[in-house]
C-alpha atoms as a PDB file:
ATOM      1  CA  UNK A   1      32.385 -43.319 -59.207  1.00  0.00           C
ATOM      2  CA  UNK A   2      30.315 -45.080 -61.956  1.00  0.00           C
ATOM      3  CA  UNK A   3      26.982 -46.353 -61.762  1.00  0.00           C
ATOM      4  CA  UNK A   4      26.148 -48.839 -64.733  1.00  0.00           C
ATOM      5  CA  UNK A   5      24.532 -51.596 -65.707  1.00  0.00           C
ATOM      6  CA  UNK A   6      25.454 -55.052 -63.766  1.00  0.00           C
ATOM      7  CA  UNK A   7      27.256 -57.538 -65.770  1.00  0.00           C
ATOM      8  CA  UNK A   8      27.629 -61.130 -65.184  1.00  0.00           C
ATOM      9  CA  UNK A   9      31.341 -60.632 -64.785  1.00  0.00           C
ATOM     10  CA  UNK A  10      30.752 -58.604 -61.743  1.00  0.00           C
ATOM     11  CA  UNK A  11      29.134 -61.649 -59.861  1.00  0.00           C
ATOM     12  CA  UNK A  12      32.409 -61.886 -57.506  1.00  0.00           C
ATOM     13  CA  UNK A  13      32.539 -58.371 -57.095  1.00  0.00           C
ATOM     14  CA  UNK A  14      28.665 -58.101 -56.516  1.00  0.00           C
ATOM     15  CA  UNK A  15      28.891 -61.206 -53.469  1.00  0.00           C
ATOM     16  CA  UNK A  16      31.325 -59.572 -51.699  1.00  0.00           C
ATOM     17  CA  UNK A  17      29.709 -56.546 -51.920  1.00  0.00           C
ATOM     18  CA  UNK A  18      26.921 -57.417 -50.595  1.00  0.00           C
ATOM     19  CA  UNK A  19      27.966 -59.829 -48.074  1.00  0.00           C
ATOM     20  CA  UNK A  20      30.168 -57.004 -46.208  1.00  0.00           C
ATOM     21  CA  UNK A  21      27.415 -54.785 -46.490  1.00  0.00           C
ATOM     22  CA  UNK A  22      24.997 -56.926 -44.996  1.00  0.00           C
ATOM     23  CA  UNK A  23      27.980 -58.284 -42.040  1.00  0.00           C
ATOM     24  CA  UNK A  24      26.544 -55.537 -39.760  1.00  0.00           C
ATOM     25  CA  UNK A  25      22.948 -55.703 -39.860  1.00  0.00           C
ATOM     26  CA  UNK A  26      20.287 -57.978 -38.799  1.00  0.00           C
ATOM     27  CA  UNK A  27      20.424 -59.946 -42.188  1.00  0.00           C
ATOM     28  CA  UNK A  28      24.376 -60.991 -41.475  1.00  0.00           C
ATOM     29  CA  UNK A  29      23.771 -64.501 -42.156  1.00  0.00           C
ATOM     30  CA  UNK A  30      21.762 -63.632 -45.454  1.00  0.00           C
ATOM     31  CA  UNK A  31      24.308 -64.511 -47.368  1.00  0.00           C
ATOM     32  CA  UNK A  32      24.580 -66.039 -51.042  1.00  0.00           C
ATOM     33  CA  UNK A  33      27.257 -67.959 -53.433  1.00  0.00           C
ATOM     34  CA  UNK A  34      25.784 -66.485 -56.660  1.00  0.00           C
ATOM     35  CA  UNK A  35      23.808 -63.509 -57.430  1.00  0.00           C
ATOM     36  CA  UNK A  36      20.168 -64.308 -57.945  1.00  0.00           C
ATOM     37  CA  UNK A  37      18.087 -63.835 -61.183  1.00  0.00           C
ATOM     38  CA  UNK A  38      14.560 -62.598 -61.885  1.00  0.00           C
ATOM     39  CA  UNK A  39      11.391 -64.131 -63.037  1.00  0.00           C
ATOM     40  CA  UNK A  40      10.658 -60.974 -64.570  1.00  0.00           C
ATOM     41  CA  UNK A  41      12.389 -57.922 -66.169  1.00  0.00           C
ATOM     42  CA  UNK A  42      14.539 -56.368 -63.999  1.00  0.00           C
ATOM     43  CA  UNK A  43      17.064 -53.356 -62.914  1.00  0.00           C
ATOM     44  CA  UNK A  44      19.918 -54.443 -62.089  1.00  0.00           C
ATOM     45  CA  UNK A  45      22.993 -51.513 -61.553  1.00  0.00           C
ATOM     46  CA  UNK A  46      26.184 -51.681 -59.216  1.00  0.00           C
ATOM     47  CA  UNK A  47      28.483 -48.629 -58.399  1.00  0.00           C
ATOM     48  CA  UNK A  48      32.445 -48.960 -59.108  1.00  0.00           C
ATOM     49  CA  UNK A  49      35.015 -46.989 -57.915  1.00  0.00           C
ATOM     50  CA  UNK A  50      38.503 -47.786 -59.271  1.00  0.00           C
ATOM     51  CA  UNK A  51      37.539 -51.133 -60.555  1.00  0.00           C
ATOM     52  CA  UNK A  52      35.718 -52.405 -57.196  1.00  0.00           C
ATOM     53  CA  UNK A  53      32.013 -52.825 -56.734  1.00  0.00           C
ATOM     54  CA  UNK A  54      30.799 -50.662 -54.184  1.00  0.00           C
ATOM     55  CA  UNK A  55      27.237 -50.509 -54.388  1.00  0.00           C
ATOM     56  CA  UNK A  56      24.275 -52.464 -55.761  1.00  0.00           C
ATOM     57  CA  UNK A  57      21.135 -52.360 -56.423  1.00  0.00           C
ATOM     58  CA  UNK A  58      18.629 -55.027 -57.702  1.00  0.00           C
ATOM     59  CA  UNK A  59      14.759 -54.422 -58.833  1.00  0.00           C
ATOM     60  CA  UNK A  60      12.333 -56.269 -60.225  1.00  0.00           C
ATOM     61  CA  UNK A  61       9.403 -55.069 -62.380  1.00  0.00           C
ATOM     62  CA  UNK A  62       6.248 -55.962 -62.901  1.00  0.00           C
ATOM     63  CA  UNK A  63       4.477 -56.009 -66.396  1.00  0.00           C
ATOM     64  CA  UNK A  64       1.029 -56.762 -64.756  1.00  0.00           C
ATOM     65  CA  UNK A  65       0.179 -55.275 -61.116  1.00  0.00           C
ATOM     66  CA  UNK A  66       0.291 -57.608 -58.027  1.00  0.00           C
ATOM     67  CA  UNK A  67       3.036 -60.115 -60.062  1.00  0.00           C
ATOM     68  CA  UNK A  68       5.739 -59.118 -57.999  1.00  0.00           C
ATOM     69  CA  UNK A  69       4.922 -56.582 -55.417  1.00  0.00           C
ATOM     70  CA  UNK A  70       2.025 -57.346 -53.080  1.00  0.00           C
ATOM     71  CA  UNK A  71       1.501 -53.497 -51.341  1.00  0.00           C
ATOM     72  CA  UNK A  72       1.404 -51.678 -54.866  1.00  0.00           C
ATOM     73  CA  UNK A  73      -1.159 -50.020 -55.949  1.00  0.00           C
ATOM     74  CA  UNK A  74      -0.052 -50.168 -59.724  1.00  0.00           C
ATOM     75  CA  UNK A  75       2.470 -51.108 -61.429  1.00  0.00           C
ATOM     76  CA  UNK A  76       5.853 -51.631 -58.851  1.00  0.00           C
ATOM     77  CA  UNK A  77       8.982 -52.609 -58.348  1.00  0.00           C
ATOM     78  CA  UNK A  78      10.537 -54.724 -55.995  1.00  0.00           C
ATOM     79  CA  UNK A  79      13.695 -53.608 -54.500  1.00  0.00           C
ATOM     80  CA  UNK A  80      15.740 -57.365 -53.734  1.00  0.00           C
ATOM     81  CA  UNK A  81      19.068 -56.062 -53.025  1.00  0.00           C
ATOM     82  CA  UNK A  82      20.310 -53.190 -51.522  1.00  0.00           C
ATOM     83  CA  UNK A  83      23.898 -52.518 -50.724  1.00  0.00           C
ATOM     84  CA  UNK A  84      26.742 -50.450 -50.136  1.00  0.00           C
ATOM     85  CA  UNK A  85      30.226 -51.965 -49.222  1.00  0.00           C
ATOM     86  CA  UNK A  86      30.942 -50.580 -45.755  1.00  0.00           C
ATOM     87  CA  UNK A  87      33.932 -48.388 -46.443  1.00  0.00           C
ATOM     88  CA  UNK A  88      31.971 -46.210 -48.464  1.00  0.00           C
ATOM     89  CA  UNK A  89      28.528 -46.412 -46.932  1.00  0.00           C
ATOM     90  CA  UNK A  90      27.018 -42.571 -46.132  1.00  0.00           C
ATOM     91  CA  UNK A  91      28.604 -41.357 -49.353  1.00  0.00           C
ATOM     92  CA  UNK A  92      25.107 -40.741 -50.796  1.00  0.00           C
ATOM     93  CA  UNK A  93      26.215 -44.129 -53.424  1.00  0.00           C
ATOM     94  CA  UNK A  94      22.816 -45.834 -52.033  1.00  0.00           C
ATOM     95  CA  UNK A  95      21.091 -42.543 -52.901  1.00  0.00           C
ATOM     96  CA  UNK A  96      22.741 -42.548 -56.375  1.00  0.00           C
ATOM     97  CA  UNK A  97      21.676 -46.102 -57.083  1.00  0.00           C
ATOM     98  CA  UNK A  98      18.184 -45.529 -56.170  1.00  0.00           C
ATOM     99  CA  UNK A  99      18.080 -42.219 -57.996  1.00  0.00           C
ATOM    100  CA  UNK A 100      19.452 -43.909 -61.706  1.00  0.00           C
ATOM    101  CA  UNK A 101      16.625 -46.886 -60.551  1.00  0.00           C
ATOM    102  CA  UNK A 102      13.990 -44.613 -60.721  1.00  0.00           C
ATOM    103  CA  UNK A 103      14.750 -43.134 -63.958  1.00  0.00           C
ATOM    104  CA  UNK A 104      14.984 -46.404 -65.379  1.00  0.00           C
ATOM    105  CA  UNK A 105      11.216 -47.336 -63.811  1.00  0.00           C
ATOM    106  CA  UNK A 106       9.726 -44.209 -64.830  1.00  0.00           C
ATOM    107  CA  UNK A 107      10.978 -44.921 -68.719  1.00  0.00           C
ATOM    108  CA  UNK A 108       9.099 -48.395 -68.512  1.00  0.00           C
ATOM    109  CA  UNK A 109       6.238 -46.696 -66.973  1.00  0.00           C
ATOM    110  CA  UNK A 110       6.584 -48.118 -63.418  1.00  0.00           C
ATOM    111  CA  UNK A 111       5.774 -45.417 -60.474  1.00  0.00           C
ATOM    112  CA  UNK A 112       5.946 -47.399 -57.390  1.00  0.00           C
ATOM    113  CA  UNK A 113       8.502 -49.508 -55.432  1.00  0.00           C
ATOM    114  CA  UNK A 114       8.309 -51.452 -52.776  1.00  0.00           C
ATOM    115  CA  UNK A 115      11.140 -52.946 -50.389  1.00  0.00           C
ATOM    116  CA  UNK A 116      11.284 -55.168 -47.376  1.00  0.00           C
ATOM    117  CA  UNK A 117      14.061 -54.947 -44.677  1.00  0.00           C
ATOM    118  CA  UNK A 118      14.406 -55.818 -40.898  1.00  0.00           C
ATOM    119  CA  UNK A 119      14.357 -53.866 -37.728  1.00  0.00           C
ATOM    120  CA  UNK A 120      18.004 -52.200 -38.016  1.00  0.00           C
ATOM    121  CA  UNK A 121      17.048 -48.461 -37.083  1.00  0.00           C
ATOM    122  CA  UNK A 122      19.364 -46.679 -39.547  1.00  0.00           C
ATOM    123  CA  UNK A 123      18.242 -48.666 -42.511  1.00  0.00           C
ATOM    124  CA  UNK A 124      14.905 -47.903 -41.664  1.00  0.00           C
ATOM    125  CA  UNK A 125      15.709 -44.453 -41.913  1.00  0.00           C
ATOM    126  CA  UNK A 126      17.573 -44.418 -44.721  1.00  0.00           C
ATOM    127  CA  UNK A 127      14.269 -45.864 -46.537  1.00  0.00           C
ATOM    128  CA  UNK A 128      12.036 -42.668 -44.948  1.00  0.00           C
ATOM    129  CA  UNK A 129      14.518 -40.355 -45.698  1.00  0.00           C
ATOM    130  CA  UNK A 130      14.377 -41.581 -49.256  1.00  0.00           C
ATOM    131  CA  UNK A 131      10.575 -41.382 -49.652  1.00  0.00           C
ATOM    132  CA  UNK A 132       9.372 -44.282 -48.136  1.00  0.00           C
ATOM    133  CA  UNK A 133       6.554 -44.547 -46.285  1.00  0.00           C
ATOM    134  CA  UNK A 134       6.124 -48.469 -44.134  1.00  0.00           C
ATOM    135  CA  UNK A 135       3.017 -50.169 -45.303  1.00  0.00           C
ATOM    136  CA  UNK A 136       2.552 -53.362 -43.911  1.00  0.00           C
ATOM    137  CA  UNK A 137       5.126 -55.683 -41.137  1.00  0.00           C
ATOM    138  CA  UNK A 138       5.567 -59.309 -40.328  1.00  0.00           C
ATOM    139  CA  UNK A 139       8.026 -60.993 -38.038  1.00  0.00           C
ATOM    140  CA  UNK A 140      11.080 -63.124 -39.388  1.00  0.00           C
ATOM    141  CA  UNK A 141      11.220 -65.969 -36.696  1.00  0.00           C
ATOM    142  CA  UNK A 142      14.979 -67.550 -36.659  1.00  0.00           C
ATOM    143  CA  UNK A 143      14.165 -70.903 -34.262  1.00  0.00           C
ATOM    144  CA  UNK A 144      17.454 -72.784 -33.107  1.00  0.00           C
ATOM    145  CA  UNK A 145      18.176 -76.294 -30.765  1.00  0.00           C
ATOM    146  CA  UNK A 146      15.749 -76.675 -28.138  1.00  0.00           C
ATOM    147  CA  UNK A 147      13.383 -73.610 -29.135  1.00  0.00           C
ATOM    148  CA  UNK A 148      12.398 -76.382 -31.455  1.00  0.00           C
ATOM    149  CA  UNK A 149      10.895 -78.240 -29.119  1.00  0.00           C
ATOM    150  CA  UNK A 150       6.676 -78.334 -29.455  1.00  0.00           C
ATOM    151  CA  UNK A 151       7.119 -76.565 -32.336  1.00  0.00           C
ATOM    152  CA  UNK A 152       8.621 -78.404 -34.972  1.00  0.00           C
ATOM    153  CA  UNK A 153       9.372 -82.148 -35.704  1.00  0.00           C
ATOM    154  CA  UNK A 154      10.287 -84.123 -37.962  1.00  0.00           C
ATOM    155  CA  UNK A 155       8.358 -87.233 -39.927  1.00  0.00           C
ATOM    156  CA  UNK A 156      11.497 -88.826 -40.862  1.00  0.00           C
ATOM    157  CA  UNK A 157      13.094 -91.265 -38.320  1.00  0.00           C
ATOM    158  CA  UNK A 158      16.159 -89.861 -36.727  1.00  0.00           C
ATOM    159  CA  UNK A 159      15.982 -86.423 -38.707  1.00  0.00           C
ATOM    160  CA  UNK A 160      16.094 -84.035 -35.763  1.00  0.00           C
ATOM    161  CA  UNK A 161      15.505 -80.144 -36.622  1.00  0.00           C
ATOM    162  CA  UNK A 162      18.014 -77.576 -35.402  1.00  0.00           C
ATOM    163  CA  UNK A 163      16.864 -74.567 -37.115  1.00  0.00           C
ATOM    164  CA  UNK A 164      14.301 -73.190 -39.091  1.00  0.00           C
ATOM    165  CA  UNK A 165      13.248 -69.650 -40.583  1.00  0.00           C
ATOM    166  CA  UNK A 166       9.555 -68.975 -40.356  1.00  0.00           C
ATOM    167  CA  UNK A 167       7.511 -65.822 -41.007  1.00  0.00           C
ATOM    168  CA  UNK A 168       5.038 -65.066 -38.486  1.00  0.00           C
ATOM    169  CA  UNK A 169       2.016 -62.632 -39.476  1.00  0.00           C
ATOM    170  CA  UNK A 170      -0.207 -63.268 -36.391  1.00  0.00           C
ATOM    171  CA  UNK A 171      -1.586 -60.913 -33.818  1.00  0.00           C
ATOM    172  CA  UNK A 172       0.275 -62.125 -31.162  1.00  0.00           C
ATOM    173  CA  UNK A 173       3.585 -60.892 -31.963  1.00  0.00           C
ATOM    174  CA  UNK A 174       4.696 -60.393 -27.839  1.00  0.00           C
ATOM    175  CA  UNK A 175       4.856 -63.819 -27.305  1.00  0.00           C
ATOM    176  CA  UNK A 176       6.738 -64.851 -30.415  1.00  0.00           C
ATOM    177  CA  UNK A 177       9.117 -62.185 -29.085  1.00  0.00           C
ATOM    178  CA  UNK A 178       9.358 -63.500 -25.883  1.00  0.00           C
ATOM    179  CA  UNK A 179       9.395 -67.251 -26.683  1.00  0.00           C
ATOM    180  CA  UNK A 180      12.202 -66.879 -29.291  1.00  0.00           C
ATOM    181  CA  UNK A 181      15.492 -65.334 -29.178  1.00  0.00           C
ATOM    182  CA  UNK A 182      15.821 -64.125 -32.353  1.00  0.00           C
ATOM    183  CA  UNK A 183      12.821 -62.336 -33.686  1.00  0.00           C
ATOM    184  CA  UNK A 184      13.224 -59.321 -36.175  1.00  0.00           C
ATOM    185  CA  UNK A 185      10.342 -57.217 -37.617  1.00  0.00           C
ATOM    186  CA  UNK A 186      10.240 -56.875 -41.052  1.00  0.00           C
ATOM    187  CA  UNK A 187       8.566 -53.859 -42.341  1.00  0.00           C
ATOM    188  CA  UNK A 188       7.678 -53.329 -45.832  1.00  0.00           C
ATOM    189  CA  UNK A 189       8.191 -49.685 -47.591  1.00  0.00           C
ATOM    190  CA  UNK A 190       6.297 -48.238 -50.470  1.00  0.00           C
ATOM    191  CA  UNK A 191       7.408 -44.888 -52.337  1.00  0.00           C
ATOM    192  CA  UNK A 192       5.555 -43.473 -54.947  1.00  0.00           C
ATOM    193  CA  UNK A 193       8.275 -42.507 -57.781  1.00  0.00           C
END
C-alpha cells in the first residue's frame, strides 16, 4: 500500500471511497459529487492499493489560530475527511494516514488537530485510541415531514418544508432527543501532535 499525496485525478476514486466508507455509519447520507477544496492550506493524502483508493484523509491548516479550528489552543488542524473503504477498514490504513498527517503538520509547525464526528461508538474509539481526547459536543438535528410542524415554515406561498438539518447547542438536549427521530451527537476531538 501507498500513501501519497491526493491528486485531482483521484476525485472518482476519492468519492467512492468515501461514500462506501461512510454507507455504514451515522453520516450515510453525507454524501458528495466532487471532493471539496480548502480556504486554506491543506493536507490532503489517500492510500492505494493496486491502483484503488482505499483510504483518505483531508486536513486543513491554519496559518493564524482560531481560522479554522474553534477548540485549539494554537495553531490546528482540522481533520474534514476521514475514510477507509470498507474492505480494508481495521488494517491500521486510517492509522497510517493520520500518522504521514502529522508529520506533515509538525514540518509546518502545526501541533494540534481537531475533528468532529457523530455518535457511532467504534469511530469514537478509533479517535481515543489515536490520541484524542472529546472537547466540546452539539447535536446534529435531521427534521423530516410532519416533525416540521411548529418548527419550521416557510415565507414563500406554497413552499412547504420536508426536511431540514439543524445544529442544536442548547441545554436541553432530552427533549430534542425525544421530539425528533433522528438526533446524533456530535462530539468534537482534540489531540495534541
Amino acid at each position: 500500500m501507498l500513501i501519497r499525496e491526493y491528486q485531482t485525478d483521484d476525485e472518482e476514486g476519492w468519492l467512492r471511497c468515501r461514500v462506501l466508507s461512510f454507507l455504514h455509519t451515522a453520516y450515510y447520507d453525507n454524501v458528495l459529487q466532487e471532493k471539496e477544496t480548502y480556504d486554506h492550506p491543506s493536507i490532503e493524502l489517500v492510500a492505494v492499493e493496486d491502483g484503488k483508493i482505499v483510504g483518505l484523509i483531508d486536513i486543513e491548516c491554519e496559518k493564524a489560530s482560531k481560522t479554522v479550528c474553534t477548540e485549539c489552543s494554537s495553531l490546528g488542524g482540522m481533520i474534514w475527511n476521514l475514510a477507509v473503504h470498507p474492505d480494508f477498514q481495521r488494517l491500521g490504513i486510517g492509522q497510517q494516514l493520520l500518522h504521514e498527517a502529522e508529520k506533515r503538520l509538525k514540518a509546518r509547525n502545526i501541533d494540534q488537530l481537531e475533528a468532529y464526528t457523530r455518535d457511532d461508538e467504534w469511530v469514537n474509539h478509533w479517535y481515543r485510541k489515536n490520541g484524542f481526547h472529546q472537547v466540546n459536543h452539539y447535536l446534529h438535528v435531521i427534521m423530516e415531514n410532519n416533525e416540521l410542524n411548529g418548527v419550521i415554515k416557510s415565507s414563500l406561498k406554497k413552499v412547504r418544508p420536508i426536511s431540514c438539518f439543524a445544529h442544536y447547542a442548547g441545554e436541553e438536549e432530552e427533549m430534542i432527543k425525544d421530539k425528533f427521530n433522528r438526533v446524533h451527537e456530535c462530539r468534537c476531538y482534540r489531540k495534541n501532535i
